[in-house]
Protein backbone atom coordinates (compact mmCIF):
# COMPACT_ATOMS: atom_id res chain seq x y z
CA UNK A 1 -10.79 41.89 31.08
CA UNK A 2 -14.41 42.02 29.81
CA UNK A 3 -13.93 39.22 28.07
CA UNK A 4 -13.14 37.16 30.74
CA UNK A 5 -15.87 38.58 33.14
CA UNK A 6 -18.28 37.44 30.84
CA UNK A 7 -16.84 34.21 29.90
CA UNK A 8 -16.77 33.38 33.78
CA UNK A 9 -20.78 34.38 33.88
CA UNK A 10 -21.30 32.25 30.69
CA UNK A 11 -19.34 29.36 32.71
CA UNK A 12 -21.85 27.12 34.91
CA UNK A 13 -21.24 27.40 38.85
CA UNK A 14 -22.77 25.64 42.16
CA UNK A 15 -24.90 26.73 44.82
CA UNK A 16 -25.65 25.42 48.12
CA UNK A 17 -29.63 25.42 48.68
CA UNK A 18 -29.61 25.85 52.28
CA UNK A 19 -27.32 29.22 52.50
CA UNK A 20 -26.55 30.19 49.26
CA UNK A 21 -22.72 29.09 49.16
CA UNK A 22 -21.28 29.35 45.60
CA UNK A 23 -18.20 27.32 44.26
CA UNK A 24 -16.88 26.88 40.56
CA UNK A 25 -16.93 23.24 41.30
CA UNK A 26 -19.65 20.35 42.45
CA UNK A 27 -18.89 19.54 46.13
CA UNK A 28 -20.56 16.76 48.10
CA UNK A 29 -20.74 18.68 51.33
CA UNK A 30 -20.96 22.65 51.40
CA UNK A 31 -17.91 23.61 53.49
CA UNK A 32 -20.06 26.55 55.03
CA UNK A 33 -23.18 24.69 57.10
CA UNK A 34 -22.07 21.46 56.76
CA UNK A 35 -24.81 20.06 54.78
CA UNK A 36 -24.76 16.81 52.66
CA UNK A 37 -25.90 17.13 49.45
CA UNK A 38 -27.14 20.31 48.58
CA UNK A 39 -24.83 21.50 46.06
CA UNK A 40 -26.30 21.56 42.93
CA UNK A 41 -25.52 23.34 39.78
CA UNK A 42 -26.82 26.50 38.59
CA UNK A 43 -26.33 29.25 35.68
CA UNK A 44 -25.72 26.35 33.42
CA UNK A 45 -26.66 27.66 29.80
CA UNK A 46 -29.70 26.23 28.55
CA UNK A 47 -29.89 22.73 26.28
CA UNK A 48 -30.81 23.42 22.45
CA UNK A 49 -32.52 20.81 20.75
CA UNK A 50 -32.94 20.85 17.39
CA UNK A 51 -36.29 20.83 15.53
CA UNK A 52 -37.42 18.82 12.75
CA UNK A 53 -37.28 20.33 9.29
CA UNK A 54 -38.70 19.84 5.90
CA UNK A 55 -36.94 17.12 4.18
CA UNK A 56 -35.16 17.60 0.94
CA UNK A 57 -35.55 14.44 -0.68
CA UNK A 58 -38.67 11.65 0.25
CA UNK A 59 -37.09 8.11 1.95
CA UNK A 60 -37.84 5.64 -0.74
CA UNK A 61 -37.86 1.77 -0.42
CA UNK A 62 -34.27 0.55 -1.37
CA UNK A 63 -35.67 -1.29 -4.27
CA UNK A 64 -36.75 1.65 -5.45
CA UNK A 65 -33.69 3.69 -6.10
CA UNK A 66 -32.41 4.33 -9.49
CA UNK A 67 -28.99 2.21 -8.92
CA UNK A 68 -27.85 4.22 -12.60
CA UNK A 69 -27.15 7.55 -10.96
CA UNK A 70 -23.86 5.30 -9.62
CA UNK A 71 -22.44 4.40 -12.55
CA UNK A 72 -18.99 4.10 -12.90
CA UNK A 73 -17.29 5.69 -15.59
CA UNK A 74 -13.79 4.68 -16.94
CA UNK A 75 -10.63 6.83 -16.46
CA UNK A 76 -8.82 5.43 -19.18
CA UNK A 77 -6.39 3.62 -17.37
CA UNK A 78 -7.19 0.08 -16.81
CA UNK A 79 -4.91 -0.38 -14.05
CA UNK A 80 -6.63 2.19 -12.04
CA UNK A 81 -10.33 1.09 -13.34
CA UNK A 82 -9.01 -1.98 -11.57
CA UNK A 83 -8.25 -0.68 -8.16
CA UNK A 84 -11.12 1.80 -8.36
CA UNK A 85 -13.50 -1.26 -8.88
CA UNK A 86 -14.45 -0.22 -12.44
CA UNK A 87 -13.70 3.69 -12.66
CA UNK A 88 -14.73 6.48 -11.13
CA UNK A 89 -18.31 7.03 -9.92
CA UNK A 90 -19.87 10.31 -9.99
CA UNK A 91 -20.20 12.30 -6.61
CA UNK A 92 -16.99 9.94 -5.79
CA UNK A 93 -14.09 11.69 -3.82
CA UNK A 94 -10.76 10.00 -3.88
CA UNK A 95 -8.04 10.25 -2.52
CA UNK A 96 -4.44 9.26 -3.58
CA UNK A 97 -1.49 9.38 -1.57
CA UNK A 98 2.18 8.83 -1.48
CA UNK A 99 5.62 9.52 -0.91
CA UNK A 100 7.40 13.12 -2.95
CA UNK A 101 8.63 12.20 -6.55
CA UNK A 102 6.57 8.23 -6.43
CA UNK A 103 4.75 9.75 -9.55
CA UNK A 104 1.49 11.28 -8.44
CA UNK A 105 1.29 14.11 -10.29
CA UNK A 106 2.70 12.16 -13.61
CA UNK A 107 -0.25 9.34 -13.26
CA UNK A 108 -3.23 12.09 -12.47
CA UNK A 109 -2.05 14.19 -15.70
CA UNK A 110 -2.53 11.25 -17.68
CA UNK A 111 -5.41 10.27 -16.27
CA UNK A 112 -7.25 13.90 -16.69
CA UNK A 113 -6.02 13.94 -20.48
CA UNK A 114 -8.01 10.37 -20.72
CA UNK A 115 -10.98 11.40 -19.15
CA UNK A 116 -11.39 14.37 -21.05
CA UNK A 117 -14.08 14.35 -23.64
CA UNK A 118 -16.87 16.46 -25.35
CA UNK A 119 -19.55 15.77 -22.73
CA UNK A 120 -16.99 15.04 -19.59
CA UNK A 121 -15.11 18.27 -19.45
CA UNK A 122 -11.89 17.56 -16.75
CA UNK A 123 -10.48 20.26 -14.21
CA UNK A 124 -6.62 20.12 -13.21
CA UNK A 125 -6.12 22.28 -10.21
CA UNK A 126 -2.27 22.56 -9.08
CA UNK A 127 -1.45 24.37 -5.86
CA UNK A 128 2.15 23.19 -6.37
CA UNK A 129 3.52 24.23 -9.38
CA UNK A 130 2.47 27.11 -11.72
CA UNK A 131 0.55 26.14 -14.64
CA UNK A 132 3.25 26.05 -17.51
CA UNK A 133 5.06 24.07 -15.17
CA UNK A 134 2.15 21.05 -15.63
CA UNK A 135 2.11 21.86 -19.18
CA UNK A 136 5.55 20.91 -19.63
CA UNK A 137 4.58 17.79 -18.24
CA UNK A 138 1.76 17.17 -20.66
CA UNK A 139 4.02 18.13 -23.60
CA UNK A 140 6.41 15.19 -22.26
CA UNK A 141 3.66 12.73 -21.59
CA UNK A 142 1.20 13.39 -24.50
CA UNK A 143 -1.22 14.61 -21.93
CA UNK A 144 -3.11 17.13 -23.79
CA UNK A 145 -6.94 17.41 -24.73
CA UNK A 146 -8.96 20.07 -25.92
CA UNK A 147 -11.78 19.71 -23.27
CA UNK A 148 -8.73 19.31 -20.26
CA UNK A 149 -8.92 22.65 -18.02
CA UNK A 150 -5.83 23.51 -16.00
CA UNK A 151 -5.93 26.50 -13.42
CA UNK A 152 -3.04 27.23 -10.81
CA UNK A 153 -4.98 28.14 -6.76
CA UNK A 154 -4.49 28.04 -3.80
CA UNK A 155 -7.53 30.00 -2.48
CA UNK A 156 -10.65 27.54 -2.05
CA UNK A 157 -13.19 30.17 -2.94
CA UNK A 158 -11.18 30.29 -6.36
CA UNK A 159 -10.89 27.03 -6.96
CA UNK A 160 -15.26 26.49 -6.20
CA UNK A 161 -15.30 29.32 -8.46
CA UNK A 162 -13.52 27.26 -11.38
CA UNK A 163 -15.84 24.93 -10.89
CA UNK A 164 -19.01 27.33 -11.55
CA UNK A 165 -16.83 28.18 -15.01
CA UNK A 166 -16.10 25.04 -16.16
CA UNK A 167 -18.41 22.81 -14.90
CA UNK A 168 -16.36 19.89 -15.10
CA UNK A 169 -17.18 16.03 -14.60
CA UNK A 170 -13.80 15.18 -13.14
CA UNK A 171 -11.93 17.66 -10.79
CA UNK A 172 -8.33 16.73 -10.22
CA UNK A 173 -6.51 18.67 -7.00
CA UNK A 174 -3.13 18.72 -6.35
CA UNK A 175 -2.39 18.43 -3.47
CA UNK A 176 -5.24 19.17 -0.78
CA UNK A 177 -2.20 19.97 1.29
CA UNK A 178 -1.73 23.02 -0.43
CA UNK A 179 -5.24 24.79 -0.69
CA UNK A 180 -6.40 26.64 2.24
CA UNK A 181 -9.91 28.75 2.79
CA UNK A 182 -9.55 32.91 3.83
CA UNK A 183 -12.36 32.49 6.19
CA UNK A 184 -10.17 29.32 8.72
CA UNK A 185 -7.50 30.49 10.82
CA UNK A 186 -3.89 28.74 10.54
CA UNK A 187 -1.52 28.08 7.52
CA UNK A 188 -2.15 25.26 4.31
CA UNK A 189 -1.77 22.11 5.42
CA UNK A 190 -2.98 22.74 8.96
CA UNK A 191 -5.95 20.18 10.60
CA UNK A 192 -8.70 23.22 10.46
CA UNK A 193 -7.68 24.04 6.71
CA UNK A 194 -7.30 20.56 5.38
CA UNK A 195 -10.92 19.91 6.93
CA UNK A 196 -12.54 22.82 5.71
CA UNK A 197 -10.94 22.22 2.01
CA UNK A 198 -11.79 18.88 2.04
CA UNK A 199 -15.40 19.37 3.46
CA UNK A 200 -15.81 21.76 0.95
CA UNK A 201 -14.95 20.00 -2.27
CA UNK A 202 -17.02 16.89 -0.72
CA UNK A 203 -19.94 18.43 -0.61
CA UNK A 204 -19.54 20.20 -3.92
CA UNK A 205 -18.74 16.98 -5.62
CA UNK A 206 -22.01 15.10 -4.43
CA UNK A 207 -24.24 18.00 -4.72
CA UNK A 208 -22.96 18.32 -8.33
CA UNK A 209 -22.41 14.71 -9.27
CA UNK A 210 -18.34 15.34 -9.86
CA UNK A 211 -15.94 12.93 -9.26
CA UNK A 212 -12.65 14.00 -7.45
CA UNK A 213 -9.79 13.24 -7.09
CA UNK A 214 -7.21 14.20 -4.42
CA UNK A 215 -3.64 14.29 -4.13
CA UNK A 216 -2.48 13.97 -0.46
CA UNK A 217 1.12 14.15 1.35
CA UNK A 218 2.41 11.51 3.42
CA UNK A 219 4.56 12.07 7.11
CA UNK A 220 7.26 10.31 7.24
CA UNK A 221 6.04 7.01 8.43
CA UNK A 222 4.12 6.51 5.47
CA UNK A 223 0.96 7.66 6.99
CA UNK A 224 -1.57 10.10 5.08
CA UNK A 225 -0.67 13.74 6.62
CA UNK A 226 -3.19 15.61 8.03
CA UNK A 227 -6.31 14.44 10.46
CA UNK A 228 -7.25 10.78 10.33
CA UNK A 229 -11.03 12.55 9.41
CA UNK A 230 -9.84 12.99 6.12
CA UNK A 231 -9.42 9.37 5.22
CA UNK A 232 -13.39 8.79 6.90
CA UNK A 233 -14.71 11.80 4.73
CA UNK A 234 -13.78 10.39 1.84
CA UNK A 235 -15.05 7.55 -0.32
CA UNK A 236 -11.93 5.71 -1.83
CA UNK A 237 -8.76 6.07 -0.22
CA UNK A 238 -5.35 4.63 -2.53
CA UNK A 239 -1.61 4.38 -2.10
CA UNK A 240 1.06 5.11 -4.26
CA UNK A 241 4.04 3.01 -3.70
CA UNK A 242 7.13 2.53 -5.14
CA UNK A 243 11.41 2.60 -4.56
CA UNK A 244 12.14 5.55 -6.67
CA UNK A 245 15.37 3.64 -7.95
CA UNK A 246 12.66 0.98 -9.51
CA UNK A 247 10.58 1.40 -12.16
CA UNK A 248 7.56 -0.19 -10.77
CA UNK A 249 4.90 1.83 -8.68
CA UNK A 250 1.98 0.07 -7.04
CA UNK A 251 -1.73 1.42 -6.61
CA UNK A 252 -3.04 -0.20 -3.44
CA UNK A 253 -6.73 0.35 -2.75
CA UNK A 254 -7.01 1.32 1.18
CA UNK A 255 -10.84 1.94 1.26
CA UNK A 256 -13.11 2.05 -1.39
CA UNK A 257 -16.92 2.11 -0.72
CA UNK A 258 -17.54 0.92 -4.50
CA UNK A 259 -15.41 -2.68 -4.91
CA UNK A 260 -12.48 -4.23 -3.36
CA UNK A 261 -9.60 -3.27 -1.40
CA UNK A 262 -7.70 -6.43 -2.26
CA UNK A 263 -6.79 -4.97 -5.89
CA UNK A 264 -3.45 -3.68 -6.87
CA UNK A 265 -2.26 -1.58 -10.40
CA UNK A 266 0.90 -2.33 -11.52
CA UNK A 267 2.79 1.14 -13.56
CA UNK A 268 5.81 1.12 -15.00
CA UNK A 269 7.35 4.80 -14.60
CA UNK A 270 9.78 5.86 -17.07
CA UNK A 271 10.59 9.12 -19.28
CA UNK A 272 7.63 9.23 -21.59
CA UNK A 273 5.70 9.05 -18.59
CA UNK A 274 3.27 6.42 -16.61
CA UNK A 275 1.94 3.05 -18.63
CA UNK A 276 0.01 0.31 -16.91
CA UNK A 277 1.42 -3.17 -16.53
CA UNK A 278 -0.86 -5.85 -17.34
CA UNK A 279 1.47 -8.61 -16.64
CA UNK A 280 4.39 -6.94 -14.56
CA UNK A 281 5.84 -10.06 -13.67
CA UNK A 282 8.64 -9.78 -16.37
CA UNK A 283 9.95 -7.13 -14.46
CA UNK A 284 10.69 -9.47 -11.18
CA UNK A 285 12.30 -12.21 -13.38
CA UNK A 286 16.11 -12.59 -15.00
CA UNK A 287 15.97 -14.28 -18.25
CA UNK A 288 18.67 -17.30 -18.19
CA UNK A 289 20.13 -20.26 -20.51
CA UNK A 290 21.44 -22.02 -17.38
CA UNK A 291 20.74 -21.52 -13.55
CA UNK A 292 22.96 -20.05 -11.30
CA UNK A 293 23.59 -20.95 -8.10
CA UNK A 294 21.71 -18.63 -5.54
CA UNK A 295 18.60 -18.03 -7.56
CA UNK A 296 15.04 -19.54 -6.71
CA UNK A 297 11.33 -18.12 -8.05
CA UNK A 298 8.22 -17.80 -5.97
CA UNK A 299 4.75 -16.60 -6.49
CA UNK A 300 3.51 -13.89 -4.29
CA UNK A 301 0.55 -12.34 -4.31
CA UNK A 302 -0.26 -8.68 -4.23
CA UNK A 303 -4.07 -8.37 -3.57
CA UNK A 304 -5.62 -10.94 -5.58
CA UNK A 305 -3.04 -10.29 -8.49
CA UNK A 306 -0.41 -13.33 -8.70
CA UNK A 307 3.34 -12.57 -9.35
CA UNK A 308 6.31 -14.64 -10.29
CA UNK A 309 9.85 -12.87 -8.49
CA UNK A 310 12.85 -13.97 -8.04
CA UNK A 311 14.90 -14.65 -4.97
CA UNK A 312 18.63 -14.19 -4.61
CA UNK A 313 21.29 -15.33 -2.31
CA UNK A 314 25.53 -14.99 -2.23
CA UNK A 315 27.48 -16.20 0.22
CA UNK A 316 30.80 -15.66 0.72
CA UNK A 317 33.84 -16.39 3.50
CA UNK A 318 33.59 -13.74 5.58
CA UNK A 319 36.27 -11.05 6.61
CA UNK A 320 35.13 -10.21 10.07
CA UNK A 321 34.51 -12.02 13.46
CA UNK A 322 30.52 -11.04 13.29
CA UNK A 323 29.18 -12.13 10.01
CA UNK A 324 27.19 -9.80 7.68
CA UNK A 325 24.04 -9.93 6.81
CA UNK A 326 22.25 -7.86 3.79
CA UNK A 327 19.06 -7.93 2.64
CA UNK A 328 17.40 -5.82 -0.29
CA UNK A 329 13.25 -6.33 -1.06
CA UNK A 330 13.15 -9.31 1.82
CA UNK A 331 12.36 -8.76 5.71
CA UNK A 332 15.29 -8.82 7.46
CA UNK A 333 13.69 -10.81 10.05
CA UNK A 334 12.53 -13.22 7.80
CA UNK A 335 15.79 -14.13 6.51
CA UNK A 336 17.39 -14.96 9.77
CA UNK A 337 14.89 -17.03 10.55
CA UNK A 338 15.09 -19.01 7.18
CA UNK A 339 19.15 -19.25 8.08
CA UNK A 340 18.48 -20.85 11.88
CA UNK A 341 16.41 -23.36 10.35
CA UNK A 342 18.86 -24.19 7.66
CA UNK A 343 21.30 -24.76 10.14
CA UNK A 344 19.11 -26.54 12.72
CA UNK A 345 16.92 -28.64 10.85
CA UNK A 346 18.60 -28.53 7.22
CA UNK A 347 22.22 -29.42 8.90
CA UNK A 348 23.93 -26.99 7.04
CA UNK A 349 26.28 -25.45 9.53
CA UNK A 350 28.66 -23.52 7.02
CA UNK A 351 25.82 -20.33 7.00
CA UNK A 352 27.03 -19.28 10.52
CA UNK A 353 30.60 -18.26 9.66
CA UNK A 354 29.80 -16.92 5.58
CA UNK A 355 28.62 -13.36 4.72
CA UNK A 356 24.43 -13.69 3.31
CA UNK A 357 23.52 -11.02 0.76
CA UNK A 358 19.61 -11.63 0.02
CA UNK A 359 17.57 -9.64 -2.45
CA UNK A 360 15.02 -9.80 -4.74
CA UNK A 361 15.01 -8.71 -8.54
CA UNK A 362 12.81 -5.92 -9.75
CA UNK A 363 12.29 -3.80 -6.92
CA UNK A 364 9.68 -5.95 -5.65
CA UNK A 365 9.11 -6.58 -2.03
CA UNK A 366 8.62 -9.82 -0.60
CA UNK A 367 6.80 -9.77 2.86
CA UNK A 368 4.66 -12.43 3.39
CA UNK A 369 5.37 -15.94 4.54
CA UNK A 370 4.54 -17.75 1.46
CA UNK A 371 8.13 -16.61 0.22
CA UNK A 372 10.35 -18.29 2.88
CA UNK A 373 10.59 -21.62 0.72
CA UNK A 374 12.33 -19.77 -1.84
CA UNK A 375 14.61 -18.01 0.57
CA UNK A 376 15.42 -21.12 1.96
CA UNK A 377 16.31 -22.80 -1.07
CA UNK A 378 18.20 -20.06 -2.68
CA UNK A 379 20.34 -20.03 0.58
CA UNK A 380 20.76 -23.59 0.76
CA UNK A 381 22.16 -23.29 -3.43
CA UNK A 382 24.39 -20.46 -2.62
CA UNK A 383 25.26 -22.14 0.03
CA UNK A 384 26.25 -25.54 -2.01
CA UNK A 385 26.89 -23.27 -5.14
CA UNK A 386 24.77 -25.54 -6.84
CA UNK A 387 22.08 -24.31 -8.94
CA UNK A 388 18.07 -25.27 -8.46
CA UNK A 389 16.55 -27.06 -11.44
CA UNK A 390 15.60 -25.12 -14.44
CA UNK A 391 11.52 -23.78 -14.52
CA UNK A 392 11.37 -24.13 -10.70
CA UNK A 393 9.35 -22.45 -8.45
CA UNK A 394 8.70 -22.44 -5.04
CA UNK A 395 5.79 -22.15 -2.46
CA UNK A 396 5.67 -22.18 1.02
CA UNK A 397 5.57 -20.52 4.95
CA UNK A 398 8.50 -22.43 6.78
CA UNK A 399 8.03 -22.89 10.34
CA UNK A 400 11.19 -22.63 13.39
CA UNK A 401 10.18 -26.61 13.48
CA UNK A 402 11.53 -27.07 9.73
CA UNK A 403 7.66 -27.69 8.56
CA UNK A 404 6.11 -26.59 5.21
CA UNK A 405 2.85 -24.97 5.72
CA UNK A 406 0.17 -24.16 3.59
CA UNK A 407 -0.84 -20.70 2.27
CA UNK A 408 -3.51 -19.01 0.71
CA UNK A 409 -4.27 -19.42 -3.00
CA UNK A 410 -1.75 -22.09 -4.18
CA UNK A 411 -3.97 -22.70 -7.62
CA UNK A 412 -4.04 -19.21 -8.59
CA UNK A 413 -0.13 -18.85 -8.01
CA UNK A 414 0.38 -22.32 -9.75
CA UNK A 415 -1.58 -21.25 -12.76
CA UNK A 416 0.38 -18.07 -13.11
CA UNK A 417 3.60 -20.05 -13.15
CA UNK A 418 2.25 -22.39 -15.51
CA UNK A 419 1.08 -19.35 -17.93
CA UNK A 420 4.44 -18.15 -17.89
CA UNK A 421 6.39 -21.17 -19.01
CA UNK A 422 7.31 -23.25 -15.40
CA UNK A 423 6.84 -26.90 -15.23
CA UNK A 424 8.01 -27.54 -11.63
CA UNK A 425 6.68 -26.54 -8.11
CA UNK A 426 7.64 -27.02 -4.91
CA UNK A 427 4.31 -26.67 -2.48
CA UNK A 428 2.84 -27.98 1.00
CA UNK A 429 0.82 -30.94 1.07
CA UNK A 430 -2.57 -31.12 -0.54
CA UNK A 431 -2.38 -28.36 -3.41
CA UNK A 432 -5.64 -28.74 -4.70
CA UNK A 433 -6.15 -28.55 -8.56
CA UNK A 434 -3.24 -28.07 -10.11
CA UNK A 435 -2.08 -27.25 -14.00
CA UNK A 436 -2.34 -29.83 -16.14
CA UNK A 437 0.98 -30.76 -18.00
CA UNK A 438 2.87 -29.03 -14.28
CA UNK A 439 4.96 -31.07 -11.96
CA UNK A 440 3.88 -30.41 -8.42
CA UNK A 441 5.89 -31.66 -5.91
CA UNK A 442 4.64 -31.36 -2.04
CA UNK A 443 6.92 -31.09 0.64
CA UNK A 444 6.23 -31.72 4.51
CA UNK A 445 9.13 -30.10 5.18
CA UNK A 446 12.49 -28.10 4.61
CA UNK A 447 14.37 -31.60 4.54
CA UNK A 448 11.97 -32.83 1.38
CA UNK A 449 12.42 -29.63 0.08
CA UNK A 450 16.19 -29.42 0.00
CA UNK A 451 16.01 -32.96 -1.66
CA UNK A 452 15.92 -31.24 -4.96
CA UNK A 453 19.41 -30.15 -5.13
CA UNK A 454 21.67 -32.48 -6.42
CA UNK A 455 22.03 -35.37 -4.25
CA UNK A 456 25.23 -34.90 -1.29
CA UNK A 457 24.92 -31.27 -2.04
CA UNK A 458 22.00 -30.13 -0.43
CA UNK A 459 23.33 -31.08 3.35
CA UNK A 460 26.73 -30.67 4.82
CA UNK A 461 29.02 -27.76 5.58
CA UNK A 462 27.80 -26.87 2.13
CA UNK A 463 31.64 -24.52 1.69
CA UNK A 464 34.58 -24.01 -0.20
CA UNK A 465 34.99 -23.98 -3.94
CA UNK A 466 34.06 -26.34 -6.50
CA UNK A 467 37.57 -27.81 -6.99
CA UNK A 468 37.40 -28.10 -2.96
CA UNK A 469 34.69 -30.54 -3.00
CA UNK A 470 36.13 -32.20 -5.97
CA UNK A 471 39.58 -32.81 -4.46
CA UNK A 472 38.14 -33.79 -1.11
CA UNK A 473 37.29 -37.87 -2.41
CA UNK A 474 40.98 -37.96 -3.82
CA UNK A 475 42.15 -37.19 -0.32
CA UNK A 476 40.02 -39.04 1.61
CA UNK A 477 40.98 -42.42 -0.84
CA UNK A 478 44.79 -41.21 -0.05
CA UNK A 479 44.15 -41.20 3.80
CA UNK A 480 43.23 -44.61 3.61
């Protein structure tokens, strides 16, 4: 009860200046004489302003500050350096997240084991799993270094006391989730305690010139768990992403204060552990003599990174009154939209009644527009069952009107399908530059496109077997 009597005297109230009428709230007429506008606050607690203080360092002209101090310094992975814009730079906080079992952990081991030298000691704090667990780890990754510190908290005044011990130049935490301070109310994980843990190591990383890295959890939309603060504290943000059934795993820069966010690693994840791909475009593609009917390549782009996947279709007579329709590393969306304009402006009306499977190879995942030429053409081949040219690839956004429209950087994805051995491409009009020794054909729209199927295949009902369409002349010649 005395705590609320006092809180209610702390509280600001209103007074009438004619008779002295009090109310918890401003009024514009005092309901006791009936005056107009004499309510006016009163007991309100005083405003604090806050002085000026000594300051710690002297404001220098921008040209004059040493630019060295910012450095970045290589993690030993190149396919990070890339995302990071170079490596790490020292005072940097970053922070890494993505969904349980992507390979967080597996990629921050062997990037703390890289680090480590002589003069750049590394600190591996788990909050997770117990410390022979992570060694385990090492052992099966070849993740171990003499000047690599591991230490299992989950107290933050234990963990800031590693740091006086070791003095590293690269602290590794995993996860931030997991950590929580004595002196903050409310469990790990919670806003206050991911706040104060993260404020924390922030300011204990710049004032020592450490680079950090963070390991944060993900809700189940994909989005980084905790308060959105977090992501503004700190100075790189990155996602891990990746189908756990695939062996590829993306680094996507999110923010980064030090270089671009348009850069994506490429991993390959397998039982020795984590490598970098350099040219990951061998895992999108299928190796054939002969085509097959179905199959068409594209070149998307992931960041400013070009790569070469391949598209799949099947169709088959369907079963059922209401037609399936599957779709595996493709929007959904996308796909029906590519099948209306088959059928409307290609004039292949045998898609309607068939079962479409879809997918692409690799576990990549095709989203943006400048793959619906391939999914149109390796619909209109399974479709036909006849097979696109050999060394083809494909380049495009088709519109509902049947259109071909241009997208962004054409020459770099033509240059990475010459590179890798293709000769043909199918691409809007005016390309630009293109490879020399390539074929580039442009294409106004899905009806110049569909042109390079064999000819009386490409159009039609586009069904039924290859004897079918064989026998269909003999009985058309016996009709007459």
């Amino acid at each position: 009860m005395a705590a609320r009597t006092k809180s209610a005297k702390d509280r600001p109230s209103y007074r009438c200046t004619e008779c002295g009428w009090t109310t918890v709230k401003w009024l514009g007429r005092c309901p006791e004489c009936q005056a107009w506008g004499t309510v006016e606050e009163y007991g309100a607690p005083a405003v604090r302003t806050t002085a000026a203080g000594r300051v710690s360092t002297a404001a220098l002209p921008i040209g004059q500050v040493d630019g060295r101090q910012a450095t970045a310094r290589t993690t030993g992975v190149d396919e990070l350096d890339r995302v990071l814009g170079g490596g790490l730079v020292p005072g940097a906080v970053v922070l890494l997240a993505g969904e349980p079992g992507v390979g967080k952990s597996t990629l921050l081991l062997d990037v703390a084991a890289k680090a480590a030298s002589a003069d750049h000691r590394t600190l591996y704090v788990t909050g997770e799993e117990s410390a022979s667990q992570v060694r385990l780890r090492a052992d099966r990754i070849n993740a171990l270094h003499d000047h690599l510190y591991l230490a299992a908290e989950t107290d933050l005044s234990a963990v800031l006391g590693h740091l006086d011990a070791v003095k590293p130049s690269l602290l590794i935490l995993d996860s931030v989730q997991t950590v929580a301070s004595p002196e903050i109310d409310g469990a790990p994980g919670g806003m206050a305690q991911v706040r104060e843990v993260a404020g924390a190591l922030i300011r204990a990383s710049k004032e020592r010139g450490m680079s950090t890295l963070l390991v944060g959890h993900v809700t189940k939309d994909g989005a980084i768990a905790g308060p959105r603060l977090l992501e503004h504290l700190v100075d790189v943000v990155l996602s891990f992403e990746g189908d756990r059934h695939a062996r590829l795993r993306l680094v996507r820069g999110v923010k980064n204060r030090y270089g671009a966010t348009d850069e994506v690693g490429c991993f390959e994840l397998h039982d020795e552990g984590i490598t970098g791909l350099a040219d990951p475009s061998g895992l999108f593609l299928t190796r054939r003599d002969e085509p097959v009917p179905g199959t068409c390549l594209t070149v998307t782009l992931e960041g400013r990174r070009p790569l070469v996947a391949e598209v799949q279709a099947l169709t088959v007579d369907s079963q059922i009154p209401s037609p399936r329709r599957t779709t595996s590393g493709l929007e959904t969306s996308r796909v029906s939209m590519m099948l209306a304009v088959l059928e409307q402006r290609g004039r292949i009306s045998a898609l309607g009644k068939r079962d479409i499977y879809s997918a692409t190879v690799g576990g990549v995942k095709l989203s943006e527009p400048a793959a619906d030429l391939a999914v149109a053409l390796a619909l209109a081949s399974a479709a036909s069952d006849t097979p696109l040219p050999k060394n083809l690839v494909a380049i495009g956004e088709v519109g509902l009107a049947g259109e071909v429209r241009r997208v962004t950087g054409v020459q770099r994805r033509l240059a990475e399908a010459h590179r890798l051995g293709f000769t043909h491409a199918l691409v809007p009009t005016d390309p630009g530059k293109v490879p020399a020794g390539m074929k580039v054909t442009e294409v106004a729209n899905v009806g110049d496109a569909l042109r390079v199927l064999p000819r009386g295949r490409q159009g039609g009902s586009g069904g039924g077997s290859r004897r079918e369409r064989a026998e269909a002349p003999r009985e058309e010649e016996a009709r007459r």
